[in-house]
C-alpha atoms as a PDB file:
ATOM      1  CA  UNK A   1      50.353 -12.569  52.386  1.00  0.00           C
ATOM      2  CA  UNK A   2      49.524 -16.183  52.664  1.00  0.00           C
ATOM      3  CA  UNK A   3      52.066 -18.750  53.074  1.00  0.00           C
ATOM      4  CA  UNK A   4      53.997 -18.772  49.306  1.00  0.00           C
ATOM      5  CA  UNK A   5      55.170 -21.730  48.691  1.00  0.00           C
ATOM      6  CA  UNK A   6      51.950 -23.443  50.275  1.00  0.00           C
ATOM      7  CA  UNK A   7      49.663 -21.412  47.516  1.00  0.00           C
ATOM      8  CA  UNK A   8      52.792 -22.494  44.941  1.00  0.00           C
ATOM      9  CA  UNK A   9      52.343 -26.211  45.336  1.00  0.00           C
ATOM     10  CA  UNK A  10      48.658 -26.443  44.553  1.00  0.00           C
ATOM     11  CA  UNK A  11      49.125 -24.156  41.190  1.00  0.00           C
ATOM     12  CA  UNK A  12      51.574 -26.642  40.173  1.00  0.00           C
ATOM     13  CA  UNK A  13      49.524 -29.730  38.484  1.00  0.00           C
ATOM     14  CA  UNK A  14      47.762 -26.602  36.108  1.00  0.00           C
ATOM     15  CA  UNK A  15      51.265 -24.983  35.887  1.00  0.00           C
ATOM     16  CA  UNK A  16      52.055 -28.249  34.452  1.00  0.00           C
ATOM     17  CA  UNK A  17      49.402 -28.331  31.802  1.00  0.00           C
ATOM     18  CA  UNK A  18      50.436 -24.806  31.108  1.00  0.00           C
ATOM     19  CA  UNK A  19      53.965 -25.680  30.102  1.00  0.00           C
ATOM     20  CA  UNK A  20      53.113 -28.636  27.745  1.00  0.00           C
ATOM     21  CA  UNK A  21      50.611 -26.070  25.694  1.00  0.00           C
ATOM     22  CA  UNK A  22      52.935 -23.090  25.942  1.00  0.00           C
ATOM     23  CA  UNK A  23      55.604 -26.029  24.852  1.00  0.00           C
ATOM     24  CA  UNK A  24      54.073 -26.927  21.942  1.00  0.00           C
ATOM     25  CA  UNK A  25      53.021 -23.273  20.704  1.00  0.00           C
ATOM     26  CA  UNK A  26      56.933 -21.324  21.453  1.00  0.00           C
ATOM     27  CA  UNK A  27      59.222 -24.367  21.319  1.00  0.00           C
ATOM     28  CA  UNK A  28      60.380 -27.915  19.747  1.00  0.00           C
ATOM     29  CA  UNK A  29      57.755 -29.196  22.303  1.00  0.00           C
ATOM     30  CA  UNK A  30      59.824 -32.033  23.573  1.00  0.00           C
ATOM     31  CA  UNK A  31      59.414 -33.253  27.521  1.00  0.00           C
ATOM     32  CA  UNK A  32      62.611 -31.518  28.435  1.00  0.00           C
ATOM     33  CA  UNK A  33      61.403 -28.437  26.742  1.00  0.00           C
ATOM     34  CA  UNK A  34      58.262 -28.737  29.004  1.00  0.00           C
ATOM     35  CA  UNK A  35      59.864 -29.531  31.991  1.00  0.00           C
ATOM     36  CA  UNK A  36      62.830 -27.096  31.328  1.00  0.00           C
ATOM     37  CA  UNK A  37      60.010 -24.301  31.309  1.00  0.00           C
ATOM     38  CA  UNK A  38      58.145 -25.389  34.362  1.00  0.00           C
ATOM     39  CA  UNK A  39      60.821 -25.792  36.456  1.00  0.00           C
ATOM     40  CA  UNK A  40      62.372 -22.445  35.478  1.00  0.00           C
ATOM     41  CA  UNK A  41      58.987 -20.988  35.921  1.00  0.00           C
ATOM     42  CA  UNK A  42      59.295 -22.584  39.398  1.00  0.00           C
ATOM     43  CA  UNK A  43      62.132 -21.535  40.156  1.00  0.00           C
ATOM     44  CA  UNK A  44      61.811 -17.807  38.913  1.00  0.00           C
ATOM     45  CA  UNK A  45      58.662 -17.376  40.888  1.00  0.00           C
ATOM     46  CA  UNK A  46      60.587 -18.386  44.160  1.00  0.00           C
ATOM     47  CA  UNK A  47      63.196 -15.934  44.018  1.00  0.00           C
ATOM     48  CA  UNK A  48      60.626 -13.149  42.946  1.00  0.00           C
ATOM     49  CA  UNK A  49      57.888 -14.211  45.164  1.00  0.00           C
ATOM     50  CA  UNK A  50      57.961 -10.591  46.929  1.00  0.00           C
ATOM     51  CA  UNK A  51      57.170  -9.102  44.039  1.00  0.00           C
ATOM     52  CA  UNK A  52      53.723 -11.338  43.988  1.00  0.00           C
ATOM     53  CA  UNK A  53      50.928  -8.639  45.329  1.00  0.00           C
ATOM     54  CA  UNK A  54      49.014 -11.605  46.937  1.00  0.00           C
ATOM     55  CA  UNK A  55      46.357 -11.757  44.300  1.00  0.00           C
ATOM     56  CA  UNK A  56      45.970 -14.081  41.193  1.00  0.00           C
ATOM     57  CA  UNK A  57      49.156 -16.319  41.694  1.00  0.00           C
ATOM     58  CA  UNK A  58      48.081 -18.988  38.485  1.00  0.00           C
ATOM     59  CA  UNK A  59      47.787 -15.521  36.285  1.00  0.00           C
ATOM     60  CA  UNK A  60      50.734 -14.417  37.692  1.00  0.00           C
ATOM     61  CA  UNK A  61      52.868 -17.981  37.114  1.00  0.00           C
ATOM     62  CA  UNK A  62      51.201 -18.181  33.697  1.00  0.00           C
ATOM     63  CA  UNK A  63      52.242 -14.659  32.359  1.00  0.00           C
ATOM     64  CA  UNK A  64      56.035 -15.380  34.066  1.00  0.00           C
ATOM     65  CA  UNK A  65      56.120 -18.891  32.371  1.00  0.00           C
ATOM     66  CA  UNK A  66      54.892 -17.430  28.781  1.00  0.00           C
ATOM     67  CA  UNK A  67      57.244 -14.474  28.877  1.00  0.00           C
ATOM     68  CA  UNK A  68      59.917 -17.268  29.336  1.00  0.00           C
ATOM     69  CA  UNK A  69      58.856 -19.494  26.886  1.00  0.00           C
ATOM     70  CA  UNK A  70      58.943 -16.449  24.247  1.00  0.00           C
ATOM     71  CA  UNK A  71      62.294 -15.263  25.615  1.00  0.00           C
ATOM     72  CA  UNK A  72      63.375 -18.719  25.044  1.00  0.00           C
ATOM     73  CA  UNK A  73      61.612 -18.906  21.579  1.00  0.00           C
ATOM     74  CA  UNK A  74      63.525 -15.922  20.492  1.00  0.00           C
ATOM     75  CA  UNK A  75      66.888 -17.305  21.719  1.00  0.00           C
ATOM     76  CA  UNK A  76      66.756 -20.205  19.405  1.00  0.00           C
ATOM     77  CA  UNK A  77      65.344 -18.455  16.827  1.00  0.00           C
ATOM     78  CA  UNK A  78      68.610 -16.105  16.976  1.00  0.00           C
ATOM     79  CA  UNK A  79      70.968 -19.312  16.834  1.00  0.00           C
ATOM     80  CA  UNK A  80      69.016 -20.539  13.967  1.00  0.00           C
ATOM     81  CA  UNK A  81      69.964 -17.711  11.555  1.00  0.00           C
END
């Protein structure tokens, strides 16, 4: 596998993009919403990075980042009712 973190870096700017739309679609879509999401999609990719099979990392960052987004989504929702 190619160097990680290397590969990480340049999916980050479209990672970015990624979290404002998935921001405004699952949550309040407020910046700290955003940037709570990308940088726990950041961070959750790090520590599962040897699960990563070496192809598709932005597919692979999206689905982790929209599966927390929804997991989030449903959180709030709970503390709403």
């Amino acid at each position: 596998m190619k160097d990680f973190k290397k590969d990480l870096i340049g999916k980050l700017p479209q990672l970015k993009k990624h979290a404002m739309i998935l921001s405004k679609k699952h949550l309040e879509n407020t910046e700290n919403d955003e940037e709570d999401l990308f940088q726990e999609t950041v961070k959750k990719a790090l520590l599962k990075q040897d699960e990563f099979n070496g192809e598709y990392l932005l597919a692979w960052l999206k689905t982790m980042m929209r599966n927390i987004a929804i997991d989030e989504f449903r959180h709030e929702s709970k503390k709403i009712e």
